[in-house]
Structure formats: C-alpha cells, structure tokens
C-alpha atoms as a PDB file:
ATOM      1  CA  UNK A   1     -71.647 109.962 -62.133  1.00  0.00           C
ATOM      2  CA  UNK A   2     -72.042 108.248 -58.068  1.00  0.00           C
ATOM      3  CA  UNK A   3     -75.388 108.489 -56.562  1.00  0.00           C
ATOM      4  CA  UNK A   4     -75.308 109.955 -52.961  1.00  0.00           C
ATOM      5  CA  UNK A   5     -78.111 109.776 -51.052  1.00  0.00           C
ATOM      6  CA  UNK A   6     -78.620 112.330 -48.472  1.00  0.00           C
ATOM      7  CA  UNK A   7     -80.889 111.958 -45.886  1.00  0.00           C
ATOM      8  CA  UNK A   8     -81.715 114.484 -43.086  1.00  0.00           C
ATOM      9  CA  UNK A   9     -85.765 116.048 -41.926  1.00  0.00           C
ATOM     10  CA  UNK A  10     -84.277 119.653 -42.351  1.00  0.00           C
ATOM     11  CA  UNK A  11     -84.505 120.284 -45.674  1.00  0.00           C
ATOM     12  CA  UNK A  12     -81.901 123.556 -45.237  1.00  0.00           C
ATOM     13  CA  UNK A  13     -79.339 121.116 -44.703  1.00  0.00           C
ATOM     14  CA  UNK A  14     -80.814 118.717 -47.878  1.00  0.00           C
ATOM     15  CA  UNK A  15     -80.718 121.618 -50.059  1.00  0.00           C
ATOM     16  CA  UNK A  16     -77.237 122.766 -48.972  1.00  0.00           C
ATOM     17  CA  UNK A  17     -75.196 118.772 -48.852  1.00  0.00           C
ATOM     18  CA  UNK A  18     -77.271 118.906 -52.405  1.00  0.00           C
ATOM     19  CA  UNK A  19     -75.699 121.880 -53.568  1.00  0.00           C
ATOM     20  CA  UNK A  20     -72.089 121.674 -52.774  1.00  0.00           C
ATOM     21  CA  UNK A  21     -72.196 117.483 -53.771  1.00  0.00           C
ATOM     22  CA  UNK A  22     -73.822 118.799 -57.310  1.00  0.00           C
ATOM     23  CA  UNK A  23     -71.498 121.175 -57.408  1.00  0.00           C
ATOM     24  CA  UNK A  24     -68.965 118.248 -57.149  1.00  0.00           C
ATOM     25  CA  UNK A  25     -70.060 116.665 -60.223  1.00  0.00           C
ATOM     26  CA  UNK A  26     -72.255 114.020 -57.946  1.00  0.00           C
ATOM     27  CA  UNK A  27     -76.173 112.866 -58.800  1.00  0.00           C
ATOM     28  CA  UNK A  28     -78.063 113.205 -55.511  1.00  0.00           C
ATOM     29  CA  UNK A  29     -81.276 111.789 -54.115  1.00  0.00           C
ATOM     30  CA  UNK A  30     -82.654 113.093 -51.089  1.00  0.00           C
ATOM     31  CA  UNK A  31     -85.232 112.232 -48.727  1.00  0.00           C
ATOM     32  CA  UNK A  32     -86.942 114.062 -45.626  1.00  0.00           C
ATOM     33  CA  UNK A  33     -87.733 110.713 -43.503  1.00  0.00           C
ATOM     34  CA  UNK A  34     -86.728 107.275 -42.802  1.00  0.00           C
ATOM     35  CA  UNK A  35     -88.901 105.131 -44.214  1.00  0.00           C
ATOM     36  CA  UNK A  36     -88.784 107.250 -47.630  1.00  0.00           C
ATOM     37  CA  UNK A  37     -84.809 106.864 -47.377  1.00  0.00           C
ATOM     38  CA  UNK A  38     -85.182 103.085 -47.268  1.00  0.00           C
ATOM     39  CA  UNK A  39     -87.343 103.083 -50.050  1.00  0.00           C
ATOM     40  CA  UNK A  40     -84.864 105.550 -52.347  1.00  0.00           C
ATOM     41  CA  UNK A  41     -81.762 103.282 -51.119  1.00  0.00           C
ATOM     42  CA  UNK A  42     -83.503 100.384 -52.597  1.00  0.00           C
ATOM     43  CA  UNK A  43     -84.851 101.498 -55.777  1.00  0.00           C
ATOM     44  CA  UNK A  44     -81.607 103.869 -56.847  1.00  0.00           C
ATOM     45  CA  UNK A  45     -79.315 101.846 -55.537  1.00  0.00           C
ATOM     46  CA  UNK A  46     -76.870 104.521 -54.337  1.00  0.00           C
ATOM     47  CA  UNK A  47     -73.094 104.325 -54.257  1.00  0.00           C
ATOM     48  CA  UNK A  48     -73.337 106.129 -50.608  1.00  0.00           C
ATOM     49  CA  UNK A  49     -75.448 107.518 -48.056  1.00  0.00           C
ATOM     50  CA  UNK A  50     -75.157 110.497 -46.254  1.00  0.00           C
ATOM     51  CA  UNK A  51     -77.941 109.790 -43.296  1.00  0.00           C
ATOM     52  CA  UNK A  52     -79.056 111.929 -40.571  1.00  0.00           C
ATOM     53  CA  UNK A  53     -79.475 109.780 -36.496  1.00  0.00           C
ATOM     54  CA  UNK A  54     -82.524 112.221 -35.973  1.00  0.00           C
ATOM     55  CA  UNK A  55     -85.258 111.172 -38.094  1.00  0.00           C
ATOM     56  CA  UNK A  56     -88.726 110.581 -37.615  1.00  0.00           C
ATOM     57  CA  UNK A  57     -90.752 107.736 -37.588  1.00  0.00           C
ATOM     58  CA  UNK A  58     -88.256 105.319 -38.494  1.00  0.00           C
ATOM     59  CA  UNK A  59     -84.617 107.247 -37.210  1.00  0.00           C
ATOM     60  CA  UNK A  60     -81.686 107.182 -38.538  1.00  0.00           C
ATOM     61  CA  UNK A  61     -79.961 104.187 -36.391  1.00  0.00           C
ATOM     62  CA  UNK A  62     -82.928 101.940 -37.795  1.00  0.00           C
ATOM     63  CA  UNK A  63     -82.183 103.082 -41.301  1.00  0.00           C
ATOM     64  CA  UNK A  64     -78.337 101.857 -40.598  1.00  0.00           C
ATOM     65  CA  UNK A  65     -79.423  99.185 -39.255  1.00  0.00           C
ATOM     66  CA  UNK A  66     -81.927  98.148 -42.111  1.00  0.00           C
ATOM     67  CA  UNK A  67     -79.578  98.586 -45.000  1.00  0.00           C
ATOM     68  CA  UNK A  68     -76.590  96.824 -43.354  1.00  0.00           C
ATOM     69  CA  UNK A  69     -78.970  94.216 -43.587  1.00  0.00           C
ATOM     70  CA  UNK A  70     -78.734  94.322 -47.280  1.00  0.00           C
ATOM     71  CA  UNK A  71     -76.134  95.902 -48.154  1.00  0.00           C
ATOM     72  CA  UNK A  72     -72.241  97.666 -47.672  1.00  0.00           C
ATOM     73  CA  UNK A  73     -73.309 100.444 -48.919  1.00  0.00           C
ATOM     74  CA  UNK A  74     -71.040 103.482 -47.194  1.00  0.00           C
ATOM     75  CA  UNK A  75     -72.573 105.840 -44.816  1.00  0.00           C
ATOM     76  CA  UNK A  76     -71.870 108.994 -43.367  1.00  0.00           C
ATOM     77  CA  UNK A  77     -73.428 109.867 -40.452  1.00  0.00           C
ATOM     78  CA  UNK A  78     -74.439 113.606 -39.759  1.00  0.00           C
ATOM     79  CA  UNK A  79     -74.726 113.660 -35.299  1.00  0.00           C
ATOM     80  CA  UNK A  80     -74.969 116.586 -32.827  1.00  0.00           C
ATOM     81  CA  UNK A  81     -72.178 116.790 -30.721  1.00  0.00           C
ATOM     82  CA  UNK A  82     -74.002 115.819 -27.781  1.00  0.00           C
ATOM     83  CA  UNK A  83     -75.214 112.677 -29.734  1.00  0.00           C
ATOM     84  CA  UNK A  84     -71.915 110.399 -28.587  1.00  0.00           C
ATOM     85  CA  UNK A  85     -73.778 107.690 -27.186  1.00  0.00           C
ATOM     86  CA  UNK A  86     -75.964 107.071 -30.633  1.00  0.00           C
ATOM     87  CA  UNK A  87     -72.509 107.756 -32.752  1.00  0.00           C
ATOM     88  CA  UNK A  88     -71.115 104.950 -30.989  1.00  0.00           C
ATOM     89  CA  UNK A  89     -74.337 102.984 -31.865  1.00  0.00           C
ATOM     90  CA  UNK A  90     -73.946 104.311 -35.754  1.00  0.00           C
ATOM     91  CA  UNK A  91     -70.279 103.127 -35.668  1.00  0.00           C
ATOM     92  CA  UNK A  92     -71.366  99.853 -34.267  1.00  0.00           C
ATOM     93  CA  UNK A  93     -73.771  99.238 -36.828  1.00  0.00           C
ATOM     94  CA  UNK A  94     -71.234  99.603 -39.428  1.00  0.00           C
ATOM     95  CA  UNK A  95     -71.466 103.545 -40.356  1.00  0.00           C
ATOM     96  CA  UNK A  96     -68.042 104.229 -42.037  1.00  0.00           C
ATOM     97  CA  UNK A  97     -67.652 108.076 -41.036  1.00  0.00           C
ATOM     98  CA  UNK A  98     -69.394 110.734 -39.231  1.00  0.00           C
ATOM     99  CA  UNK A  99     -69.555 113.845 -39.384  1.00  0.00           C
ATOM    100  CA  UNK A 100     -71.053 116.697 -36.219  1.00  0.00           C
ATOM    101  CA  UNK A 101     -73.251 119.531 -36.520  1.00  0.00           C
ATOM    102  CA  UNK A 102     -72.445 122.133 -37.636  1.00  0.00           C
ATOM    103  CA  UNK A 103     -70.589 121.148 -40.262  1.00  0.00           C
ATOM    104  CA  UNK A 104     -68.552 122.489 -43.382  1.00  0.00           C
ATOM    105  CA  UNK A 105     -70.266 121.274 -46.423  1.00  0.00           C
ATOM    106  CA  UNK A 106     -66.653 121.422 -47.799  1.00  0.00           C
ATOM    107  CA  UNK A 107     -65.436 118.781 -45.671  1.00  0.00           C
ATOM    108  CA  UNK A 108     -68.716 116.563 -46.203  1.00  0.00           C
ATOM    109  CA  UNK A 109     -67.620 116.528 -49.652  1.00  0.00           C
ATOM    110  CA  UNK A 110     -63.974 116.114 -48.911  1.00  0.00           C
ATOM    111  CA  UNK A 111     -65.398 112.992 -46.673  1.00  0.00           C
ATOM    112  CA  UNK A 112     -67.504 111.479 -49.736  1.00  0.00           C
ATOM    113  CA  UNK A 113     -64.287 111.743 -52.120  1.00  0.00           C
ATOM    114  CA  UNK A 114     -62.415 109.966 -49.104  1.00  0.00           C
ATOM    115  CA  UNK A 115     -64.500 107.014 -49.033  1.00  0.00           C
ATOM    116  CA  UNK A 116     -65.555 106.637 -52.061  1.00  0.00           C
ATOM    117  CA  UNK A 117     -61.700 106.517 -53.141  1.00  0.00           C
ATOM    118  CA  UNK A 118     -61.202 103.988 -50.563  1.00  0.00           C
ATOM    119  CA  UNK A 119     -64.307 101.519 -51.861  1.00  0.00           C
ATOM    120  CA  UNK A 120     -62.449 101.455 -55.535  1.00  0.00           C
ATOM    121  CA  UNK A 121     -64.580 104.071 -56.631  1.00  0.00           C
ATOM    122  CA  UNK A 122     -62.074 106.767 -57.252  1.00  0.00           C
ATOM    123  CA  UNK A 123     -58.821 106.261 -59.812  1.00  0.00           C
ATOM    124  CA  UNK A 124     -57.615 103.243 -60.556  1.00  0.00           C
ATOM    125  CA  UNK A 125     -54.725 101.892 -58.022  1.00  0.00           C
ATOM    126  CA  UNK A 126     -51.945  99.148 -59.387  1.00  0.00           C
ATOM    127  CA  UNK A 127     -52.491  95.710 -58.734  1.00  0.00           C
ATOM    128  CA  UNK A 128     -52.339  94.119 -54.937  1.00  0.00           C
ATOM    129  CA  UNK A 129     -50.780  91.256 -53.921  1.00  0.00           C
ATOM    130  CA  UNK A 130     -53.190  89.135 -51.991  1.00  0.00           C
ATOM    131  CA  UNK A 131     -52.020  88.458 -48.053  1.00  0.00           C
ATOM    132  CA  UNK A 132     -52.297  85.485 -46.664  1.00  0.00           C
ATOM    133  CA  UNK A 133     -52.647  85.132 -42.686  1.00  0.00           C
ATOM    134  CA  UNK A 134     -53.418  81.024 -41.634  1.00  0.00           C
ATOM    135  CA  UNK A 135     -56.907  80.901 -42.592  1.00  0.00           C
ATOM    136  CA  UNK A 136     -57.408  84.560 -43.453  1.00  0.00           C
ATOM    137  CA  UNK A 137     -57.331  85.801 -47.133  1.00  0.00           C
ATOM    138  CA  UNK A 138     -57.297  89.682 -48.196  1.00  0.00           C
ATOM    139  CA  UNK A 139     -57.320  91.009 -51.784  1.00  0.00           C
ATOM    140  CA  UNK A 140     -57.047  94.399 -52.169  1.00  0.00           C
ATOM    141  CA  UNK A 141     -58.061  94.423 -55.452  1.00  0.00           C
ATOM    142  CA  UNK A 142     -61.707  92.753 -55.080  1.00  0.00           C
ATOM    143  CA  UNK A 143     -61.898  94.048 -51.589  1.00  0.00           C
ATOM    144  CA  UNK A 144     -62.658  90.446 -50.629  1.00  0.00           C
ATOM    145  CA  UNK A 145     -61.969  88.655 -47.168  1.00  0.00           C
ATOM    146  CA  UNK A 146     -61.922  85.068 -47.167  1.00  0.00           C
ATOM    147  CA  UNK A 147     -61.553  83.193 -44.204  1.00  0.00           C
ATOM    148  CA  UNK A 148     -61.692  79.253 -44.653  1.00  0.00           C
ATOM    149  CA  UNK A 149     -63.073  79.963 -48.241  1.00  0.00           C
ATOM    150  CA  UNK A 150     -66.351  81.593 -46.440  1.00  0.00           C
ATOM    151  CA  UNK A 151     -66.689  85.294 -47.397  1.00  0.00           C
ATOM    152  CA  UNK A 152     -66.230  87.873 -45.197  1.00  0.00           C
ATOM    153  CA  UNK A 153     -68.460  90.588 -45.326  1.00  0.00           C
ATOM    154  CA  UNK A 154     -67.146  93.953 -44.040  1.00  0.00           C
ATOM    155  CA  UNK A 155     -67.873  97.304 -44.095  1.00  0.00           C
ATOM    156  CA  UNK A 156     -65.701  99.622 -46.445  1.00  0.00           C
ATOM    157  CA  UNK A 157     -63.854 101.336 -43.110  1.00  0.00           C
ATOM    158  CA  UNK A 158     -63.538  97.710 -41.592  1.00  0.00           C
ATOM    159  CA  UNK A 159     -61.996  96.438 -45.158  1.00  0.00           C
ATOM    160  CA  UNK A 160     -59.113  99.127 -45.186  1.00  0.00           C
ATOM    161  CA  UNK A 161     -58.337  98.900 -41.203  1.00  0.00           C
ATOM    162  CA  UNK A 162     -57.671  95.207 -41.626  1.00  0.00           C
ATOM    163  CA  UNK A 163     -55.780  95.559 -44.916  1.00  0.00           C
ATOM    164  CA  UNK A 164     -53.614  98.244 -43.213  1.00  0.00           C
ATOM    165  CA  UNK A 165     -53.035  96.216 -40.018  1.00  0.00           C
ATOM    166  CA  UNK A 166     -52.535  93.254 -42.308  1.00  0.00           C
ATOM    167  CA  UNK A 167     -49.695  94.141 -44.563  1.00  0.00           C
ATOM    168  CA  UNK A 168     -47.182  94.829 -41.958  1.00  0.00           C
ATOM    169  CA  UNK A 169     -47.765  91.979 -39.245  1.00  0.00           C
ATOM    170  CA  UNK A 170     -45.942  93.425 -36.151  1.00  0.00           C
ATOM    171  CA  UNK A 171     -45.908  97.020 -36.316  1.00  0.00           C
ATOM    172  CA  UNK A 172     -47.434  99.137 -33.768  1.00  0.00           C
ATOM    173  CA  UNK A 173     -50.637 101.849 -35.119  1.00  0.00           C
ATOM    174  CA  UNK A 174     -51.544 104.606 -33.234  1.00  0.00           C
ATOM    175  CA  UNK A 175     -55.320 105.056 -33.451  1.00  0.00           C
ATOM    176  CA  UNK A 176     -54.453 108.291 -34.781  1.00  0.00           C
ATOM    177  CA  UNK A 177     -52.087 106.633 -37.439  1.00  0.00           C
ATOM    178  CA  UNK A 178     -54.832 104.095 -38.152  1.00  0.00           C
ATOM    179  CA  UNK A 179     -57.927 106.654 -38.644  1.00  0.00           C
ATOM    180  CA  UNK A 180     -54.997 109.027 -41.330  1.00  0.00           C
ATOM    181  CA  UNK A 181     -54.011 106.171 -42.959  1.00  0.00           C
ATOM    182  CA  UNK A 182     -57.309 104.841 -43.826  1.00  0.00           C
ATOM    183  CA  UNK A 183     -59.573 108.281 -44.233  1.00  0.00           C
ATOM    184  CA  UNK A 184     -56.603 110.180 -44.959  1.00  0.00           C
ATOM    185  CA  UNK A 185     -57.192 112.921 -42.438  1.00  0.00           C
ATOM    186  CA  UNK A 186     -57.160 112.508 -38.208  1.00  0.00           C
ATOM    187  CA  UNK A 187     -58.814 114.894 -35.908  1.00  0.00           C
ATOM    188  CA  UNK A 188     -58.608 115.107 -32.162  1.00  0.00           C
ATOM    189  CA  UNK A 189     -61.943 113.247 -30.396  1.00  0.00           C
ATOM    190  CA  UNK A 190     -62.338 111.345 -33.583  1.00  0.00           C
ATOM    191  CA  UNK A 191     -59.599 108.018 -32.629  1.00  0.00           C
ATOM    192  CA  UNK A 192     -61.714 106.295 -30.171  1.00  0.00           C
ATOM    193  CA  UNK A 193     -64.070 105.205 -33.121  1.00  0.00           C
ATOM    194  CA  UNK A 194     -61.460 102.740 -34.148  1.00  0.00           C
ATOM    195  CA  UNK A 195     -62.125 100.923 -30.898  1.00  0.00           C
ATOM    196  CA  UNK A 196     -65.336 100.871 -32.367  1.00  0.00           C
ATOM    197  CA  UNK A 197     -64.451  99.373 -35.804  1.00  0.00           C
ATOM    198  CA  UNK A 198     -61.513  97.363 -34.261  1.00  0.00           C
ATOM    199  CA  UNK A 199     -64.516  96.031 -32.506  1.00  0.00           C
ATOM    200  CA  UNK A 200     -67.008  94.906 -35.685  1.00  0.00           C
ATOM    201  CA  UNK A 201     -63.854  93.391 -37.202  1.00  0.00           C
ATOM    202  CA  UNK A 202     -63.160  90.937 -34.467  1.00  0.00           C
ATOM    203  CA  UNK A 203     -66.624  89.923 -34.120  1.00  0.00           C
ATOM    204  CA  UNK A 204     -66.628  88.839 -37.703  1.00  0.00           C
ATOM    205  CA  UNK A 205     -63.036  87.609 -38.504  1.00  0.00           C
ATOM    206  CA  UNK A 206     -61.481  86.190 -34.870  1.00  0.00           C
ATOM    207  CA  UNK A 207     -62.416  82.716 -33.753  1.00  0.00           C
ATOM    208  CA  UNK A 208     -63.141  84.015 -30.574  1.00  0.00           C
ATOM    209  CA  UNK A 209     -63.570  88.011 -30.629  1.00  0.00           C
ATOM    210  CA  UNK A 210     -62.638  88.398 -27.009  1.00  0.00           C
ATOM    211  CA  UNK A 211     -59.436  86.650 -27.022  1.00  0.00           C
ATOM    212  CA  UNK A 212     -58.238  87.580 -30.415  1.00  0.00           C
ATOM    213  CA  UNK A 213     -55.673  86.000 -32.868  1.00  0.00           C
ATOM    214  CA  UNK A 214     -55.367  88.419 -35.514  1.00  0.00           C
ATOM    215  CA  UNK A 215     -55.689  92.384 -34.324  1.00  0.00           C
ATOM    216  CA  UNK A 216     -54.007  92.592 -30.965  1.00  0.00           C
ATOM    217  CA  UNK A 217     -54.379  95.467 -28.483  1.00  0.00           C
ATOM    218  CA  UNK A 218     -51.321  97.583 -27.232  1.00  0.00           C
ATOM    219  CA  UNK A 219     -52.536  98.581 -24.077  1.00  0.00           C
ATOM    220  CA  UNK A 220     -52.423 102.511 -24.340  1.00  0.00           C
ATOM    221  CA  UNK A 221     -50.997 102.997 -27.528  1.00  0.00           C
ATOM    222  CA  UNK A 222     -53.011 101.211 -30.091  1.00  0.00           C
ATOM    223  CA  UNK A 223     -53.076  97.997 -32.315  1.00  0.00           C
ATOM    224  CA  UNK A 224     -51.070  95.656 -34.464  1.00  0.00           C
ATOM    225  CA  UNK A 225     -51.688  92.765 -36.301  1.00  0.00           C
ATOM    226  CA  UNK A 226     -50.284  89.409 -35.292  1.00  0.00           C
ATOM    227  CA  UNK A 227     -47.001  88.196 -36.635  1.00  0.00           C
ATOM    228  CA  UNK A 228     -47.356  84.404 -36.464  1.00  0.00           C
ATOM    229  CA  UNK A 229     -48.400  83.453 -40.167  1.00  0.00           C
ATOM    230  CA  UNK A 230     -50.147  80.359 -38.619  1.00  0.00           C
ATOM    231  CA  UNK A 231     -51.920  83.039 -36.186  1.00  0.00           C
END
C-alpha cells in the first residue's frame, strides 16, 4: 500500500482527495499547513505528494522547494487557474504534474496511478537496455542518469522526458507528443510546461544549458534529441 500525502488548508478538499485515493486502495496522510506537511513528509516518508501553492505560513512553493532539497519525491500540484505565474514556479522547482481548481477527484487519482507507474511503482516492465549518449548514461531500469560516472539527480517527469527523447536520437516530439507519451494523457494549455521541464533538464545534464548538446529545440514545433553519439 503507497503513502500519498495530501496537503491543502481546506480541509473539504483533504477529506474528499482522501476519500476517492482510499477508495483507490492508497494509505493517506494529510496535513492542513506547510510546516506540518514538511514534518509528515519526513517522518512517513511518502511515495508522493499531492500539495496545495496556497498555504499558510510556510506556502506551498516553499514546501516544493524544501523537499526537493531532500528528496525526488513526486508532487502534484493543486493551482487556481489564475495561479500561472506560481505553476510555472512549481514546475521549475521540480513539481512533476499539476492539476487546477476545480478539479475531478477522478482524474487526481487517474494522475497519482500515472506517475506512480512511471517512478517503477506500478507493474513490473521487461528489462531496458541502457543508452549510451558520449558521456551520458540512462538506465531505465534503476532510473539512473550518469553523466561522467557523477549521478544525475532528476525529477521523475524529467527522468521519462529524457529517456523518451533519448531512445530515438533524431526524431522530432511535439510538446503534445512529449507530455502523452510520458503522462499518458495531453490536454490543451497543458504543453508549454515541457518548456518548463525541458528547462530543469538542461540545467542539470548540458555542459552549457544555453547552448545545448543533447535536447535541441525545433523552433515551433518542439524537441529532439541529438543524433551525434559523441554529442
């Protein structure tokens, strides 16, 4: 049974994500605030966090921020709609979804299955080759990146973007082909947060983020992955 820690100040909503993820055969913890979240995260340890930007005291973006510090534990984010500028932030910080109120608890849950499958936590998937890029190492399997023999540490969305990308050098994604392939759904107003993950992966993997190597723009269409080996 996965721990899911859902974190939100109106406890309507608590109750509710509580219900339907019980419901879905998950154990929840739940807090109203962000400095009780932080202290839940680190004592239960939680496979993923479902975290609310409007706190108080400490908000939501500092909770992010705090436990990206420590962990990769996945987070959803639950935003406003008029929120964009603070989704970006959340996104930036390494969230791996979000998700805008209102919402259907159905398709939180749908979005917890979703990346929880994706972090190795769902069934079992056959063996990967690893790929090999110059310096760059992926294995599917551990959900390790290597790059010179230093670990890589990425976020569970940034993992499965660069795996994608990686294992067919050349070809053209849509950011709509990108965000189906790795969440397995795609809505409209959701593909410009690839720019946004696109973005934490260069910082951490390219020699020089802003004149990258690896992941390579196509100007108004979307990315690919180099095709050199050597890179």
């Amino acid at each position: 049974m996965k721990t899911i820690l859902v974190v939100d100040d109106d406890k309507k909503i608590v109750r509710l994500v509580r219900d339907y993820l019980e419901a879905a055969g998950f154990r929840v913890m739940t807090a109203y605030d962000g400095t009780t979240a932080l202290a839940v995260f680190r004592h239960e340890r939680p496979e993923l966090i479902v975290l609310d930007l409007n706190l108080p005291g400490t908000d939501g973006l500092d909770v992010a921020r705090a436990i990206r510090k420590e962990r990769n534990t996945p987070i959803i984010m639950l935003t406003a709609r008029v929120e964009e500028a603070d989704r970006i932030v959340g996104l930036e910080l390494g969230a791996d979804d979000y998700v805008t109120k209102p919402f259907s608890p159905r398709e939180l849950v749908a979005r917890v299955r979703a990346v929880l499958r994706r972090t190795g936590e769902g069934e079992s998937e056959p063996a990967s080759a690893l790929i090999r890029v110059g310096e760059l190492v992926i294995d599917p399997d551990r959900r390790l990146v290597t790059i010179g023999g230093q670990t890589v540490h990425l976020t569970t969305t940034e993992f499965d973007l660069l795996t994608v990308l990686a294992r067919t050098p050349g070809r053209v994604f849509t950011r709509m082909e990108l965000l189906d392939r790795v969440q397995g759904y795609a809505y409209e107003g959701y593909e410009r947060t690839v720019d946004v993950h696109i973005k934490n992966l260069r910082q951490k993997i390219e020699p020089d983020p802003k004149h990258p190597r690896y992941i390579l723009t196509v100007y108004g269409v979307g990315y690919r992955f180099a095709e050199d080996a050597d890179a």
